[in-house]
PDB file of N, CA and C in Angstrom:
ATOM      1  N   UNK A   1     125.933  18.575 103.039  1.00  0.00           N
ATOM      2  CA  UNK A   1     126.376  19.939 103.258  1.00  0.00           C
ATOM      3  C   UNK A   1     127.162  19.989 104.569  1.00  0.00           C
ATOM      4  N   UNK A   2     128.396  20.643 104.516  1.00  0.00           N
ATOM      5  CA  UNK A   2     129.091  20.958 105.735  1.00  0.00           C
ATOM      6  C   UNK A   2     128.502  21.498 106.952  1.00  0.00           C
ATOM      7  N   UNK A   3     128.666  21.281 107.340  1.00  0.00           N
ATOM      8  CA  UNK A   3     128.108  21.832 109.278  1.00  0.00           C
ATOM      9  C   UNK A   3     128.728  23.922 109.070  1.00  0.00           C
ATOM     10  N   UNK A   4     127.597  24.471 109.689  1.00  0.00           N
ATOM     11  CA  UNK A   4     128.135  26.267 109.855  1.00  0.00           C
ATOM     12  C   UNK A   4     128.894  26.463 111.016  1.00  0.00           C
ATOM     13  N   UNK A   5     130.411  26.014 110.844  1.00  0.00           N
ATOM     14  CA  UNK A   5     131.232  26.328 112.035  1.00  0.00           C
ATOM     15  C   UNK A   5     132.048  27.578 112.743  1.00  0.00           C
ATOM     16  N   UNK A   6     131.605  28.392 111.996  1.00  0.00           N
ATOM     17  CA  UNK A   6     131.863  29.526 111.777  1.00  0.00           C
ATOM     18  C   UNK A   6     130.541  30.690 112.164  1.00  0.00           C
ATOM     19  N   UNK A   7     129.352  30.217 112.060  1.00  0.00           N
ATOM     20  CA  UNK A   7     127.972  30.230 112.711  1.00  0.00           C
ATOM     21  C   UNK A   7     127.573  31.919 111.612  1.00  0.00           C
ATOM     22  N   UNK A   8     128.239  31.539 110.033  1.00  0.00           N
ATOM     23  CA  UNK A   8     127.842  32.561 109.153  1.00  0.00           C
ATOM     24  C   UNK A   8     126.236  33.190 109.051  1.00  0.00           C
ATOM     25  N   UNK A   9     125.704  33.789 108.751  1.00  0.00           N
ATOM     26  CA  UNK A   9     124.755  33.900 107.889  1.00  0.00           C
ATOM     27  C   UNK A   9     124.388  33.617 106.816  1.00  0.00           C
ATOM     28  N   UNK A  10     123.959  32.285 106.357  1.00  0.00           N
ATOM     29  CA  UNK A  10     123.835  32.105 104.665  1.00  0.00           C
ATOM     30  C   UNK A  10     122.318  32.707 104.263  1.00  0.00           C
ATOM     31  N   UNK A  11     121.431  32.624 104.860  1.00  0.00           N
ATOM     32  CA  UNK A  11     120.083  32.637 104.603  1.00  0.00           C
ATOM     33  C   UNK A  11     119.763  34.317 104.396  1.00  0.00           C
ATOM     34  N   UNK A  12     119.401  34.575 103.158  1.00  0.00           N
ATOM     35  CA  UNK A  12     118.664  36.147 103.219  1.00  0.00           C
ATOM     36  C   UNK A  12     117.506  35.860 102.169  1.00  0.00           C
ATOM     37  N   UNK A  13     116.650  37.322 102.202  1.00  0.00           N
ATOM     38  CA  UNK A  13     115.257  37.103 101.477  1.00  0.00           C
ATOM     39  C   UNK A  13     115.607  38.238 100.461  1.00  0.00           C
ATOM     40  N   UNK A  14     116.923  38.095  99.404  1.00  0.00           N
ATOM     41  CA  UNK A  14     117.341  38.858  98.442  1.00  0.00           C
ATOM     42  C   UNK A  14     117.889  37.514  97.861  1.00  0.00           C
ATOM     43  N   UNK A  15     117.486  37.452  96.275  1.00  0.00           N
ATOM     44  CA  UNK A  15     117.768  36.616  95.925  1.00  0.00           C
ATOM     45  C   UNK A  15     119.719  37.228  94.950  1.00  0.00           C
ATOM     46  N   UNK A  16     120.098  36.248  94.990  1.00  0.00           N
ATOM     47  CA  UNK A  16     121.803  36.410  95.015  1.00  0.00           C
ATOM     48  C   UNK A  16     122.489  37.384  95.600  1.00  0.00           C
ATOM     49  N   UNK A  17     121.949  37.674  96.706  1.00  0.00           N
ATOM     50  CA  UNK A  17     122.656  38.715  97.982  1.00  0.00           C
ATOM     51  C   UNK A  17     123.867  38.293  98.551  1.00  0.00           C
ATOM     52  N   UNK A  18     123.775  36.911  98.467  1.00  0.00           N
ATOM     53  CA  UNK A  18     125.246  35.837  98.970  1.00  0.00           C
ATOM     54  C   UNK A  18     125.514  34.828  98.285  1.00  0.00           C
ATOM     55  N   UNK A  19     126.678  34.577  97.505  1.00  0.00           N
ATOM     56  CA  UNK A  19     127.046  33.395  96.982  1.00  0.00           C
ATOM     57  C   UNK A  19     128.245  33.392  97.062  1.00  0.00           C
ATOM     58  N   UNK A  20     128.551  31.779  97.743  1.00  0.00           N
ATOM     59  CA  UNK A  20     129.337  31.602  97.866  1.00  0.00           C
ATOM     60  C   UNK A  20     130.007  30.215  96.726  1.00  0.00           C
ATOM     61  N   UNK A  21     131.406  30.085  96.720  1.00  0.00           N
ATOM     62  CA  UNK A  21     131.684  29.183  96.373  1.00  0.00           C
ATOM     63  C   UNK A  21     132.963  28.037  96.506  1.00  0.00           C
ATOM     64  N   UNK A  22     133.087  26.898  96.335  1.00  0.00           N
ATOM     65  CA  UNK A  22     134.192  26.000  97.115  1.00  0.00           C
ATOM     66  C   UNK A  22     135.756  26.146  95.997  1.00  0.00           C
ATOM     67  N   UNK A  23     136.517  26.721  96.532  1.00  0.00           N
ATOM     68  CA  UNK A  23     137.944  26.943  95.936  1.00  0.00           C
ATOM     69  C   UNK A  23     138.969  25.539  96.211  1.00  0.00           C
ATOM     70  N   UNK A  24     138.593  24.500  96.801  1.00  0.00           N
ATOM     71  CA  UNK A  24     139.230  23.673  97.216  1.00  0.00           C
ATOM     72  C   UNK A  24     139.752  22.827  95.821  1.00  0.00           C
ATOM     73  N   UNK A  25     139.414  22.854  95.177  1.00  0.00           N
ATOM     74  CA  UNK A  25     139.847  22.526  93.546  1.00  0.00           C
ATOM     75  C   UNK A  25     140.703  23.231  93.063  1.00  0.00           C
ATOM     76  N   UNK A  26     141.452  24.478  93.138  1.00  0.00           N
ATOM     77  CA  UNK A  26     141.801  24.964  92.597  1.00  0.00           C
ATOM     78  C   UNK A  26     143.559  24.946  93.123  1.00  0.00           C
ATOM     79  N   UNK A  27     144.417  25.199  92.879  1.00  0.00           N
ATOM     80  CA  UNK A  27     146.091  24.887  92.887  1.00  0.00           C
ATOM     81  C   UNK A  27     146.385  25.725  93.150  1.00  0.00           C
ATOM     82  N   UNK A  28     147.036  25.922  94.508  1.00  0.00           N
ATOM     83  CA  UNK A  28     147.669  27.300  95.126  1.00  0.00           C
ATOM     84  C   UNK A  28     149.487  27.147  95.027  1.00  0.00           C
ATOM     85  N   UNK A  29     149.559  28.198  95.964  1.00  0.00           N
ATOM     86  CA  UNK A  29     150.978  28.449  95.162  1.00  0.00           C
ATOM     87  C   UNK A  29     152.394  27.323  96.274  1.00  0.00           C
ATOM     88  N   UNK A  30     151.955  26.467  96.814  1.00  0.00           N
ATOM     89  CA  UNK A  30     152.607  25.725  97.391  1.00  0.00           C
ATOM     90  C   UNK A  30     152.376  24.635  96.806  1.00  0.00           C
ATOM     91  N   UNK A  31     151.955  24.411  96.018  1.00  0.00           N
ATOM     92  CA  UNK A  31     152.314  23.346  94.928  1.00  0.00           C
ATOM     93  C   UNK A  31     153.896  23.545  93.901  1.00  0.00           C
ATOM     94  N   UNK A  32     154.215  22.335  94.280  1.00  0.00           N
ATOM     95  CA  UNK A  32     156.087  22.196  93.511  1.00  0.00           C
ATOM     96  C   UNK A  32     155.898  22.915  92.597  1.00  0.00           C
ATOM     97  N   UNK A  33     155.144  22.686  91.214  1.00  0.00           N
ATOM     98  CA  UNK A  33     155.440  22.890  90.171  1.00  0.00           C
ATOM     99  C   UNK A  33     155.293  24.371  89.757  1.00  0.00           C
ATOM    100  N   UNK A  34     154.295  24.829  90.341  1.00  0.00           N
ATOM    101  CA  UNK A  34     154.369  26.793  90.573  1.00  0.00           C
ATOM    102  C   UNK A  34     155.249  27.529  91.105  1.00  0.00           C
ATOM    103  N   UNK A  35     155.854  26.594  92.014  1.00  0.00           N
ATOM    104  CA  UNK A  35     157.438  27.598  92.899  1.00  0.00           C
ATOM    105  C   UNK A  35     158.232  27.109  91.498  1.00  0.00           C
ATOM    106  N   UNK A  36     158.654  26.525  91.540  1.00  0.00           N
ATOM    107  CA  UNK A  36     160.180  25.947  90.086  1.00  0.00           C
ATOM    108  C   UNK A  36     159.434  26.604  89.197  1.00  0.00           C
ATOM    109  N   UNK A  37     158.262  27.429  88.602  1.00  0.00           N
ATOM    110  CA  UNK A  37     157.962  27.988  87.369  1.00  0.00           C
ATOM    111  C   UNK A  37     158.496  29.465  87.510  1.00  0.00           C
ATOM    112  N   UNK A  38     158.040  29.684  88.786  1.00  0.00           N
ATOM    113  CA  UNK A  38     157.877  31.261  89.244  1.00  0.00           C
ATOM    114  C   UNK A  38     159.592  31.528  90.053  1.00  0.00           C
ATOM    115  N   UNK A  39     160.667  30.934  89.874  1.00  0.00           N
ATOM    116  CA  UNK A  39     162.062  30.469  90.327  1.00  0.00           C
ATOM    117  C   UNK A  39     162.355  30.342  92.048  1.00  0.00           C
ATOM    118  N   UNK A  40     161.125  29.829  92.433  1.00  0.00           N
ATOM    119  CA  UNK A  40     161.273  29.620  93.712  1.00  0.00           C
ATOM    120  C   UNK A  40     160.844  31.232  94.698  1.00  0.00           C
ATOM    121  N   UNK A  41     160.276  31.894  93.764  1.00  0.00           N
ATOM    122  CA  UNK A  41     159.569  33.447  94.371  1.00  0.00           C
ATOM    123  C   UNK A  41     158.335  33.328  94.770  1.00  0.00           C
ATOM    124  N   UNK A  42     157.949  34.028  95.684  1.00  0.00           N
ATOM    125  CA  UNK A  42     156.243  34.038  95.694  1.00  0.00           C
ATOM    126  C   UNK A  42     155.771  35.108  94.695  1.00  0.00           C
ATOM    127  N   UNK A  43     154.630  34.816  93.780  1.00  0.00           N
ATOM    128  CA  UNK A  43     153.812  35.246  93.373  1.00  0.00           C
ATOM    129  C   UNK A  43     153.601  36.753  93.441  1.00  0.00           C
ATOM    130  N   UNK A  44     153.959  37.506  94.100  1.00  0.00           N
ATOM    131  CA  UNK A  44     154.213  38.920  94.210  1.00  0.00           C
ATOM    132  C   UNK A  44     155.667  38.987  94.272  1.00  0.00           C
ATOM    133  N   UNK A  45     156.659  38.350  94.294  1.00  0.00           N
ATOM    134  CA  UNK A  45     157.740  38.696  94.133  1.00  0.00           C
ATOM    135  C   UNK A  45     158.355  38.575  92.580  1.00  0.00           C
ATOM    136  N   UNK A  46     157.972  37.095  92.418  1.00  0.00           N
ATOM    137  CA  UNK A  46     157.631  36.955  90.629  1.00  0.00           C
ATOM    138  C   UNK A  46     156.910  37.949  89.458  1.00  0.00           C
ATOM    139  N   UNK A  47     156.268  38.599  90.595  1.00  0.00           N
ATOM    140  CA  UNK A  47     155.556  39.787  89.466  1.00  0.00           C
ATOM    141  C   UNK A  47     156.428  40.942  90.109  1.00  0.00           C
ATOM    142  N   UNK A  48     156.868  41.283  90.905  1.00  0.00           N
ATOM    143  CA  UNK A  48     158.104  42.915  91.088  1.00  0.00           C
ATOM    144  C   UNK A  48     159.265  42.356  90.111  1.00  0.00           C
ATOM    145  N   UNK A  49     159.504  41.154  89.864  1.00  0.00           N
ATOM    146  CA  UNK A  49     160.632  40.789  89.339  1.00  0.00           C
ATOM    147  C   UNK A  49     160.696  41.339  88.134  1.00  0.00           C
ATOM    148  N   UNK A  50     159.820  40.842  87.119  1.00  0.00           N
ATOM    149  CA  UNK A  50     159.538  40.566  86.053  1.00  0.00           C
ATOM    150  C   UNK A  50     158.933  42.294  85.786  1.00  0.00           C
ATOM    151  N   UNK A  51     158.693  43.124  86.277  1.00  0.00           N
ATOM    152  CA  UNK A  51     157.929  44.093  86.335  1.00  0.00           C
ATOM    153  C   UNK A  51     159.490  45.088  85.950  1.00  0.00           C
ATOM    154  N   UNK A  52     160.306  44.789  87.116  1.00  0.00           N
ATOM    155  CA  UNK A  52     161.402  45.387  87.019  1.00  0.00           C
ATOM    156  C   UNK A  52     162.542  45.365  86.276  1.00  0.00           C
ATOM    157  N   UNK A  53     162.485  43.951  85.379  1.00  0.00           N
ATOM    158  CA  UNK A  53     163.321  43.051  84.327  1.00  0.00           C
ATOM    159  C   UNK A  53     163.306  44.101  83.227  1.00  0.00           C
TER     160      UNK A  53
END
C-alpha cells in the first residue's frame, strides 16, 4: 500500500463512508489516439462542436 502523503483520512467507523479507487489504468485524453479521433480538440471542445454541427 502507498504511503498517506497527502496525510488523508481513510479510516472511519461507517462502513462504505469512503471509497476510494485507483484510475491509473484508465486512458486520458493526452493519449495520440483520442486527440486524432476527437480532430485534435479537447474533449469539451469536441462536444460544443458536434453539439453545434
Amino acid at each position: 500500500m502507498a504511503p498517506n502523503r497527502i496525510r488523508r483520512r481513510f479510516n472511519t467507523a461507517i462502513p462504505h463512508q469512503k471509497i476510494t479507487t485507483d484510475t491509473s489504468e484508465f486512458k486520458y485524453y493526452n493519449e495520440q489516439r483520442i486527440k486524432e479521433k476527437l480532430g485534435w480538440k479537447s474533449p469539451v471542445q469536441y462536444r460544443i462542436f458536434r453539439l453545434t454541427a
